[in-house]
C-alpha atoms as a PDB file:
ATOM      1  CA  UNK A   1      10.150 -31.844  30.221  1.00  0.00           C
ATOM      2  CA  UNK A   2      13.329 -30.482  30.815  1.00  0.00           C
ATOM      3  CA  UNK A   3      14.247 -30.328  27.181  1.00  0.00           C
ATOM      4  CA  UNK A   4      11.089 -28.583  26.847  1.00  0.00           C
ATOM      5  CA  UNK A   5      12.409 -25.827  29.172  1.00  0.00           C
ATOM      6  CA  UNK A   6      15.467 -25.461  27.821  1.00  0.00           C
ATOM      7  CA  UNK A   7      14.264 -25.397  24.168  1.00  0.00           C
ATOM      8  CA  UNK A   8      11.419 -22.557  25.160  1.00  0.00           C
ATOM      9  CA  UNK A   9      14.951 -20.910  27.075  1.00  0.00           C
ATOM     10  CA  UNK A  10      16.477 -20.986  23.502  1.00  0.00           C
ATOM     11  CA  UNK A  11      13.798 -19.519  21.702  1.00  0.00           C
ATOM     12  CA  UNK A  12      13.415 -16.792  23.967  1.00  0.00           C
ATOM     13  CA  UNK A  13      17.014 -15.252  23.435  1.00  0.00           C
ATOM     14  CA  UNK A  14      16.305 -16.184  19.526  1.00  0.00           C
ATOM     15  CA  UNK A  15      13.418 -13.310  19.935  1.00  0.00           C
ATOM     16  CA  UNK A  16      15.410 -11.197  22.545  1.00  0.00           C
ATOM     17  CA  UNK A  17      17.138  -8.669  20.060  1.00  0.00           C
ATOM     18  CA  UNK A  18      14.043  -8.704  17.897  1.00  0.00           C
ATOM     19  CA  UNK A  19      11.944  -7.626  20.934  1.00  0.00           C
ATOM     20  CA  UNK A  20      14.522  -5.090  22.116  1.00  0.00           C
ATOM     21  CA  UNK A  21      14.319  -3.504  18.659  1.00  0.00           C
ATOM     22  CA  UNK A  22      10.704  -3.896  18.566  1.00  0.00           C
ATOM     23  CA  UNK A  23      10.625  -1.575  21.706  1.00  0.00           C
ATOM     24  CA  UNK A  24      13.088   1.160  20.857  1.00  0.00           C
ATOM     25  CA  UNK A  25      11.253   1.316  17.489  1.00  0.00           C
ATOM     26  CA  UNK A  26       8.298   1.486  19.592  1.00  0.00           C
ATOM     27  CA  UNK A  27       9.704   4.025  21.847  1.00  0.00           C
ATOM     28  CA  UNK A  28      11.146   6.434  19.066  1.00  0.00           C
ATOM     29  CA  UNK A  29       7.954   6.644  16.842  1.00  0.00           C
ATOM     30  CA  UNK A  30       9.914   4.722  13.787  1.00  0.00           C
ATOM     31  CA  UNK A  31       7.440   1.933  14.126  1.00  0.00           C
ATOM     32  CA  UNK A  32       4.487   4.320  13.248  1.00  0.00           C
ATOM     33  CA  UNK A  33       6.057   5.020   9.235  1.00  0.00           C
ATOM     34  CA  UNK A  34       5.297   0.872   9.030  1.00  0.00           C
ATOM     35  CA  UNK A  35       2.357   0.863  10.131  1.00  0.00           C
ATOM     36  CA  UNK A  36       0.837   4.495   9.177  1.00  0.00           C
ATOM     37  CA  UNK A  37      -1.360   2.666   6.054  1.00  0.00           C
ATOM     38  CA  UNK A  38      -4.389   1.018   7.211  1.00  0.00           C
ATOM     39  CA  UNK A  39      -4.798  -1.109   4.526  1.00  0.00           C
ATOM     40  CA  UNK A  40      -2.369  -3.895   5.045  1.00  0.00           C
ATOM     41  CA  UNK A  41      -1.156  -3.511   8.630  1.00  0.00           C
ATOM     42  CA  UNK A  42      -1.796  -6.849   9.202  1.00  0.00           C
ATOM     43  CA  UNK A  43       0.540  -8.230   6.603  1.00  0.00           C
ATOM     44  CA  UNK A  44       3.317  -5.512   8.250  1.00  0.00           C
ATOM     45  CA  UNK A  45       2.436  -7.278  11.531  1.00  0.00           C
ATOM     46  CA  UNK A  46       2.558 -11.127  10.188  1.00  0.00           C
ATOM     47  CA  UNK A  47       6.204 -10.256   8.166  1.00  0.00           C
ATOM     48  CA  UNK A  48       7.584  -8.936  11.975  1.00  0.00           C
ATOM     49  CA  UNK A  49       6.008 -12.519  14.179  1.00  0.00           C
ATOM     50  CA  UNK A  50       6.989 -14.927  10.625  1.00  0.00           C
ATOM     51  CA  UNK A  51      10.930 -13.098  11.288  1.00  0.00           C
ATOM     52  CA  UNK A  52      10.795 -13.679  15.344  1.00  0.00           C
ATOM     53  CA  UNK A  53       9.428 -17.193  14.164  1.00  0.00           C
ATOM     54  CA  UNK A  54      12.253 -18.005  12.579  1.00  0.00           C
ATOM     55  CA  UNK A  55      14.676 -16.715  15.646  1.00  0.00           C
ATOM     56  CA  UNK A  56      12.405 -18.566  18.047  1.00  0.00           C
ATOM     57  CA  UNK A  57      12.855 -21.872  16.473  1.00  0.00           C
ATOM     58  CA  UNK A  58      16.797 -21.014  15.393  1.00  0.00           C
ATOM     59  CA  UNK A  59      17.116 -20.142  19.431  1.00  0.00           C
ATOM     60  CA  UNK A  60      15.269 -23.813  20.434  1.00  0.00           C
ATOM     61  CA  UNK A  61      17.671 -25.440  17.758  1.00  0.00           C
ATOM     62  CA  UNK A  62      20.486 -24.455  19.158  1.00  0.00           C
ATOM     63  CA  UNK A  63      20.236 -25.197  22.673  1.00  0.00           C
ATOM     64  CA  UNK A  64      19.053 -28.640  21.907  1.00  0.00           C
ATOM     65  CA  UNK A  65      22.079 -29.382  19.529  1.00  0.00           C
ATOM     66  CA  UNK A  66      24.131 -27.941  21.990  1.00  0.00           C
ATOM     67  CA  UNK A  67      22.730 -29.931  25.239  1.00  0.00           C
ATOM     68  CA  UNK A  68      22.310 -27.390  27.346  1.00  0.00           C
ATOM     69  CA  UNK A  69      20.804 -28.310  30.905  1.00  0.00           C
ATOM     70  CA  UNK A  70      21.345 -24.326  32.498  1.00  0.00           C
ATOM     71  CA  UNK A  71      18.739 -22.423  31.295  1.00  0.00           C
ATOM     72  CA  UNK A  72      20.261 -19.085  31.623  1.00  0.00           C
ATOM     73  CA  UNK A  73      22.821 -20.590  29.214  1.00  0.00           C
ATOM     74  CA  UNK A  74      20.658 -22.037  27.118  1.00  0.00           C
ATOM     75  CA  UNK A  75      18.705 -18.591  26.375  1.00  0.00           C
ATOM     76  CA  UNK A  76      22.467 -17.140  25.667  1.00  0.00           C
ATOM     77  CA  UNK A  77      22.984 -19.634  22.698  1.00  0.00           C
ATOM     78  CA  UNK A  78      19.649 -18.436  21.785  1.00  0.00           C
ATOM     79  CA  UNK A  79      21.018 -14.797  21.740  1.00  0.00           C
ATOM     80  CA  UNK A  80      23.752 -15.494  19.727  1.00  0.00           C
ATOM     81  CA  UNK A  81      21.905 -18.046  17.189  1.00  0.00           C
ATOM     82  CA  UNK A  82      19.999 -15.705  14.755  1.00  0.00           C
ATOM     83  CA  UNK A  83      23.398 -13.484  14.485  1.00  0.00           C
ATOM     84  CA  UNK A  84      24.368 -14.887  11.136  1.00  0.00           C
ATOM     85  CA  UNK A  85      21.063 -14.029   9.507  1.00  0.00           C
ATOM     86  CA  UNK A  86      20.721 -10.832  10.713  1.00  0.00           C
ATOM     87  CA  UNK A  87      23.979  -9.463   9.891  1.00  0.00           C
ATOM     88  CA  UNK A  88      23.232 -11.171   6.368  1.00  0.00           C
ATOM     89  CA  UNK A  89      19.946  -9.081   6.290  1.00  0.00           C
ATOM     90  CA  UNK A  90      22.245  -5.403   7.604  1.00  0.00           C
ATOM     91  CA  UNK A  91      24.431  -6.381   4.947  1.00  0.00           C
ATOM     92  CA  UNK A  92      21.788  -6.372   2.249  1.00  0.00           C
ATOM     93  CA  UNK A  93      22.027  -2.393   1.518  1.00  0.00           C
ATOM     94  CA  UNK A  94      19.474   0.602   1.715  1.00  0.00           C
ATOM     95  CA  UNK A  95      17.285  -0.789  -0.601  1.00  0.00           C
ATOM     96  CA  UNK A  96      17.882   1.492  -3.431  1.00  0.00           C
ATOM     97  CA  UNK A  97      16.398   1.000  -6.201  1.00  0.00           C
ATOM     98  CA  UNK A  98      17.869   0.921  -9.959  1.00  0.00           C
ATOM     99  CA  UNK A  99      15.499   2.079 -12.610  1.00  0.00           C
ATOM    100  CA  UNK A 100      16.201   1.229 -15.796  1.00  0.00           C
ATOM    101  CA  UNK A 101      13.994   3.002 -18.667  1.00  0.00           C
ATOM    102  CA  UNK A 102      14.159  -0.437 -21.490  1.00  0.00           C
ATOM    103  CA  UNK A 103      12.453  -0.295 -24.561  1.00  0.00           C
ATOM    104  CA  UNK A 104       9.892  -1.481 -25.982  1.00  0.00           C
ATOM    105  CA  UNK A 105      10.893  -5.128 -26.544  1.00  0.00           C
ATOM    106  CA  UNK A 106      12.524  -5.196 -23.665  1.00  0.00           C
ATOM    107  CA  UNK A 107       9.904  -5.948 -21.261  1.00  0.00           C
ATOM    108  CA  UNK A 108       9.525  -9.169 -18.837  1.00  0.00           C
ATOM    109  CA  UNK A 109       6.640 -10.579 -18.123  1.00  0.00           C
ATOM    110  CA  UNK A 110       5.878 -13.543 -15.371  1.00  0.00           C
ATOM    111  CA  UNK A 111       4.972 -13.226 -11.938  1.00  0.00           C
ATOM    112  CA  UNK A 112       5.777  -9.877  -9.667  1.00  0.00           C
ATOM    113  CA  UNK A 113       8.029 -11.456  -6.846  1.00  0.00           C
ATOM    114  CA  UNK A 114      10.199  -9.261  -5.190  1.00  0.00           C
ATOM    115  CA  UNK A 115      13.828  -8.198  -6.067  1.00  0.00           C
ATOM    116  CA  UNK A 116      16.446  -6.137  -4.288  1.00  0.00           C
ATOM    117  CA  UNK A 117      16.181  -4.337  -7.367  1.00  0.00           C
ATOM    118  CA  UNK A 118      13.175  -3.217  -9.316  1.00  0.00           C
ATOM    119  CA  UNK A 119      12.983  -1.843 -12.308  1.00  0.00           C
ATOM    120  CA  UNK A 120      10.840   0.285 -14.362  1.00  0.00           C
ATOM    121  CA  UNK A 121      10.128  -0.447 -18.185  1.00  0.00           C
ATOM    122  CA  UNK A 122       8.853   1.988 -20.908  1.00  0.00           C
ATOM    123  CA  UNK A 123       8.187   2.734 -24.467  1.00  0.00           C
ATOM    124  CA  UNK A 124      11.367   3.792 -26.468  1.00  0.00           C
ATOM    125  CA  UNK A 125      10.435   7.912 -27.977  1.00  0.00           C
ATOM    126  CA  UNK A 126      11.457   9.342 -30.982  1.00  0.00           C
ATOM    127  CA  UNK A 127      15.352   9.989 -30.428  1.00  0.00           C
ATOM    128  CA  UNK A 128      16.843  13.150 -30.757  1.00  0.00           C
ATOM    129  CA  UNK A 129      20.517  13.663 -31.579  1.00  0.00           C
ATOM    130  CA  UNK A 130      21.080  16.514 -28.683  1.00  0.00           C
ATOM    131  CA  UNK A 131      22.831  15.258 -25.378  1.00  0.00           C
ATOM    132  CA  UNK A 132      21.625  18.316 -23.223  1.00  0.00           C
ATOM    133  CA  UNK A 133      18.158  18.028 -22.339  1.00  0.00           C
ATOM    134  CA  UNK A 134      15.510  18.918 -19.855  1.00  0.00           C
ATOM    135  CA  UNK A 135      13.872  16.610 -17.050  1.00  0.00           C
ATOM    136  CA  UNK A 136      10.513  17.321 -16.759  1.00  0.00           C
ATOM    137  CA  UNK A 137       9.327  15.413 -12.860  1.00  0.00           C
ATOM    138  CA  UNK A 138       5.418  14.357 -12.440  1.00  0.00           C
ATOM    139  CA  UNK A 139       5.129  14.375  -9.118  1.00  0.00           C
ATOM    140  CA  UNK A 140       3.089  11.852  -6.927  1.00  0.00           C
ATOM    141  CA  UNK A 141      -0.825  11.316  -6.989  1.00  0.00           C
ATOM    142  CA  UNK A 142      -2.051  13.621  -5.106  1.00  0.00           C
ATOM    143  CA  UNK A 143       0.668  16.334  -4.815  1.00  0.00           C
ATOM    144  CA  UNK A 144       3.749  16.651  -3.099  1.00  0.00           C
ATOM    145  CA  UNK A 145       6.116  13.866  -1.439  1.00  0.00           C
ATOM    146  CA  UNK A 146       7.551  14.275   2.007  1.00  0.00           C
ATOM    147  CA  UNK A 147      11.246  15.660   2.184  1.00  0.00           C
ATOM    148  CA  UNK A 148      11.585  14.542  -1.629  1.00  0.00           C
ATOM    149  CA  UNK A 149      14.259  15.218  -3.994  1.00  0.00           C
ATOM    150  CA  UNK A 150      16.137  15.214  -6.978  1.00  0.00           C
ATOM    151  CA  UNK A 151      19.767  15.284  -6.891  1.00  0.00           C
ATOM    152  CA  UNK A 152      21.794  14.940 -10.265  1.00  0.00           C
ATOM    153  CA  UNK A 153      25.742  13.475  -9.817  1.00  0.00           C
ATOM    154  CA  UNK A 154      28.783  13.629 -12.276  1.00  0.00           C
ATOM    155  CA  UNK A 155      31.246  10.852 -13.205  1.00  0.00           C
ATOM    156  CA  UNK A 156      32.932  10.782  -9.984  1.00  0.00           C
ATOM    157  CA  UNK A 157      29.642  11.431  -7.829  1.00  0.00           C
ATOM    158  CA  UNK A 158      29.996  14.900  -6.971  1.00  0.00           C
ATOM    159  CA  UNK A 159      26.829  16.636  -6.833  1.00  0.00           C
ATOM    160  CA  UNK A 160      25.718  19.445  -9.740  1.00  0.00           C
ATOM    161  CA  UNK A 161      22.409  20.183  -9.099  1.00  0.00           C
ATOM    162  CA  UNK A 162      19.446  19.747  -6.213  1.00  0.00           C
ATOM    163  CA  UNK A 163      16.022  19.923  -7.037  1.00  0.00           C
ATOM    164  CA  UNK A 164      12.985  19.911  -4.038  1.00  0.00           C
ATOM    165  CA  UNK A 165       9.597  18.684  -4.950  1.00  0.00           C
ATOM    166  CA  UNK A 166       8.439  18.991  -1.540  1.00  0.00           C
ATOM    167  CA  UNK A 167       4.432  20.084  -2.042  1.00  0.00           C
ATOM    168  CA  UNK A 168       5.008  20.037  -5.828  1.00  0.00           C
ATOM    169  CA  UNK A 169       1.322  19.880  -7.312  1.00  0.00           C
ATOM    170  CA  UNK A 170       2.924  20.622 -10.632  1.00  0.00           C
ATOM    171  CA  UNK A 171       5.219  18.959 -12.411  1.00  0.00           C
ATOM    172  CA  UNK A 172       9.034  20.397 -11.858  1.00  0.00           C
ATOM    173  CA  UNK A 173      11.829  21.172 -15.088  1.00  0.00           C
ATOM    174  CA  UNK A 174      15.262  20.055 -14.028  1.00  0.00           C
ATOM    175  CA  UNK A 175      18.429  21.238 -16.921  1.00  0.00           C
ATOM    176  CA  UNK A 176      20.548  18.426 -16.696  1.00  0.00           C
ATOM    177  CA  UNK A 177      24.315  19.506 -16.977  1.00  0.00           C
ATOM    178  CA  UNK A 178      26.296  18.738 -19.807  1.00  0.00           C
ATOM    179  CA  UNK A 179      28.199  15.916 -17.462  1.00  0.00           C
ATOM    180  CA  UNK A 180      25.682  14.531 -15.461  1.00  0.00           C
ATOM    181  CA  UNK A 181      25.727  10.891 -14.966  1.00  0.00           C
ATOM    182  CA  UNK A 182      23.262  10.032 -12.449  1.00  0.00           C
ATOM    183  CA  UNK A 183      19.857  11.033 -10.966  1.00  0.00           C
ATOM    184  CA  UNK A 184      18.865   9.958  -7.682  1.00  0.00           C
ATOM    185  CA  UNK A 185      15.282  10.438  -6.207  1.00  0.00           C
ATOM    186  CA  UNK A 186      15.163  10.737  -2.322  1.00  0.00           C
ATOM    187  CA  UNK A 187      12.510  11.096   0.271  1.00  0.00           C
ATOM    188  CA  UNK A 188      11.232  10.413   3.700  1.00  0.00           C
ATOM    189  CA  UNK A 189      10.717   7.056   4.717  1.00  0.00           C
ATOM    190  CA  UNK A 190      11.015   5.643   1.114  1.00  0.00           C
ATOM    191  CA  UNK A 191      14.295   4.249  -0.017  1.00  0.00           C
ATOM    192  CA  UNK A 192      16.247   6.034  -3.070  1.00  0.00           C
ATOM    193  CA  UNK A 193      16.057   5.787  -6.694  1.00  0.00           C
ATOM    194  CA  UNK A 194      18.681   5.952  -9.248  1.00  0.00           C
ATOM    195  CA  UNK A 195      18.502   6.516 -12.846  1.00  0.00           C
ATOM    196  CA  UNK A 196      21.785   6.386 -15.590  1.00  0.00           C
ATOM    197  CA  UNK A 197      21.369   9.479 -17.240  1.00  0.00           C
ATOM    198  CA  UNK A 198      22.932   7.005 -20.991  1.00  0.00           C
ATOM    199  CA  UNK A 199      19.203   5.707 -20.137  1.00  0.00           C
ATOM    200  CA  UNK A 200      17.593   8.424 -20.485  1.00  0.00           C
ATOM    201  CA  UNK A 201      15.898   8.617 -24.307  1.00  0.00           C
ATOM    202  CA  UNK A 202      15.940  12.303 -25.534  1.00  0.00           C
ATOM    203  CA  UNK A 203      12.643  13.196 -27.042  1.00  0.00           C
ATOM    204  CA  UNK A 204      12.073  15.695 -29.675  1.00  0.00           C
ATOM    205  CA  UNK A 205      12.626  19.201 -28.315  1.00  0.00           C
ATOM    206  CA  UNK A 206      15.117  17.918 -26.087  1.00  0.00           C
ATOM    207  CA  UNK A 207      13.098  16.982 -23.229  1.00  0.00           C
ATOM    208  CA  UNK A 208      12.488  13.942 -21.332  1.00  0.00           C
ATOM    209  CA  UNK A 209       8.983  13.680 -19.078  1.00  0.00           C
ATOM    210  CA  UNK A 210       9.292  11.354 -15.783  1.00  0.00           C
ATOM    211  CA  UNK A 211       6.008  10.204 -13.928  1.00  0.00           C
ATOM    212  CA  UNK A 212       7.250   9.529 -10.108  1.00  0.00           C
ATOM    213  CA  UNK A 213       4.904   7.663  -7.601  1.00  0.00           C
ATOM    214  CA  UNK A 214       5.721   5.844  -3.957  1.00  0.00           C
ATOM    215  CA  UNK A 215       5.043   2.556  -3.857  1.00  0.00           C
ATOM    216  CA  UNK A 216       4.302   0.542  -0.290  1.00  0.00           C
ATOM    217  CA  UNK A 217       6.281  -2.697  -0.905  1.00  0.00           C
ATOM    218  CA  UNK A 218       6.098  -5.298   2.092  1.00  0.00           C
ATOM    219  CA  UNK A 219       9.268  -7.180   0.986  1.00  0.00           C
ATOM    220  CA  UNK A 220      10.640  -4.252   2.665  1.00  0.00           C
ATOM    221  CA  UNK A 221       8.923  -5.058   6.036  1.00  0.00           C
ATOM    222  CA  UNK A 222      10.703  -8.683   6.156  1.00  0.00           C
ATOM    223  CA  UNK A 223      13.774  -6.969   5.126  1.00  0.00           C
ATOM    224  CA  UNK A 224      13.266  -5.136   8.141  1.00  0.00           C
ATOM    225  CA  UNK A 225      12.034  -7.558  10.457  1.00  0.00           C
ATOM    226  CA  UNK A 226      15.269  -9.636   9.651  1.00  0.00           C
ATOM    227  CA  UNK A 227      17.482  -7.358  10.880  1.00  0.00           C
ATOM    228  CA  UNK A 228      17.887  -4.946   7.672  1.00  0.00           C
ATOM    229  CA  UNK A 229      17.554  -1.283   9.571  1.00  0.00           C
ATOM    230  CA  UNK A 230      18.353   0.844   6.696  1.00  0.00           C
ATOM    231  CA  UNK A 231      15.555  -0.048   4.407  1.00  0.00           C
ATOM    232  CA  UNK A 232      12.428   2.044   4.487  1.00  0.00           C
ATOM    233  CA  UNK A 233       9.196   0.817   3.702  1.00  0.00           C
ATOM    234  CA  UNK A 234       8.059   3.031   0.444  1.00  0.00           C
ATOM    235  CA  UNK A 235       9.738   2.479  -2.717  1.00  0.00           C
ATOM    236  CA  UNK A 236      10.121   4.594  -5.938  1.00  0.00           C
ATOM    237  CA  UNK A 237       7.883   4.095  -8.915  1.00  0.00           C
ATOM    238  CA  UNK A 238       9.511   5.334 -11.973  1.00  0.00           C
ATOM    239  CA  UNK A 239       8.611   5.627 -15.688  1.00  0.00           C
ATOM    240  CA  UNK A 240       8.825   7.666 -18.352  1.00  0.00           C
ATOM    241  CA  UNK A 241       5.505   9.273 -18.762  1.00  0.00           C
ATOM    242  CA  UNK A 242       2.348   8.127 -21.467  1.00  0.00           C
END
């Protein structure tokens, strides 16, 4: 029985930091962007109890190994147990994606598991010779996308240009500079996008069309529930329009 105790004191400090973050998430409102889609809150809910889970049983594990008999020191080895996974998890980046615009040809088929970086695949135009083009944005079903932008870098990452689509209904023209070498997509509670501007195929007439969309992806939720605080839970969908 005792081992029973001390096990049940483990697993508690496993799920100590979890909780604590559970309840200034709580407190702050940041839980609500997780859960603000009805449609799968349940799977949001089963990725955050599967990660405590884990910590519970990590927690019990260790003050078993260990021997503990003090419960109060017992729940401390639980504390400390799950630190290696969730600094693992912090260290896993924003979640930004990398789109990269293959052609045809290039396209992978198989199952849809998740990555730590997506990509998006699409016909190959007719090329055009010209390196100065225009990018021409579809914005989101439905119109608009929450704090959203477009931000085009040079070589060394200094920024050229800024483009809002906040409440676009329309699709928005971009000029791409002469030296820009990255586009990033940015927006509320979704995690950024990044496009090589080399990957960009210029059409005919010098103009390249992008269809943009935010994707709820719940491999972002265990991200999260591991530890991973920078990730958000939408997610990019880029591809060069039909």
């Amino acid at each position: 029985m005792d081992k029973v105790f001390v096990a049940m004191a483990g697993g508690f400090g496993g799920i100590a930091p979890s909780l604590v973050d559970k309840a200034r998430s709580l407190q702050s409102g940041e839980a609500a962007k997780w859960l603000r889609d009805g449609d799968d809150v349940l799977f949001a809910l089963l990725c955050g109890l599967g990660a405590m889970a884990v910590f519970f049983l990590i927690g019990s594990a260790v003050a078993l190994i260990y021997k503990e008999s003090v419960l109060s020191k017992a729940m401390l080895l639980g504390i400390g147990a799950p630190a290696l996974i969730m600094a693992a998890a912090a260290a896993g980046g924003s979640g930004q994606t990398v789109v990269d615009l293959t052609p045809a040809g290039g396209v992978s088929g198989g199952l849809n598991l998740p990555a730590l970086v997506s990509r998006a695949y699409a016909q190959q135009p007719d090329a055009a010779t010209a390196k100065d083009f225009e990018l021409i944005v579809n914005p989101p079903a439905g119109g608009g996308c929450k704090a959203c932008s477009i931000q085009v870098l040079g070589k060394d990452q200094q920024l050229l240009a800024v483009q809002q689509l906040d409440n676009a209904s329309a699709a928005t023209t971009l000029s791409l500079p002469e030296d820009a070498a990255t586009i990033v997509f940015s927006g509320a509670d979704t995690n950024s996008a990044t496009i090589d501007v080399e990957s960009l195929p210029p059409q005919v007439g010098g103009a390249v069309a992008l269809d943009i969309g935010r994707d709820r992806n719940y491999w972002n939720d265990l991200q999260r529930s591991f530890g991973n605080r920078s990730v958000q839970p939408y997610d990019f969908k880029v591809q060069l329009q039909k």
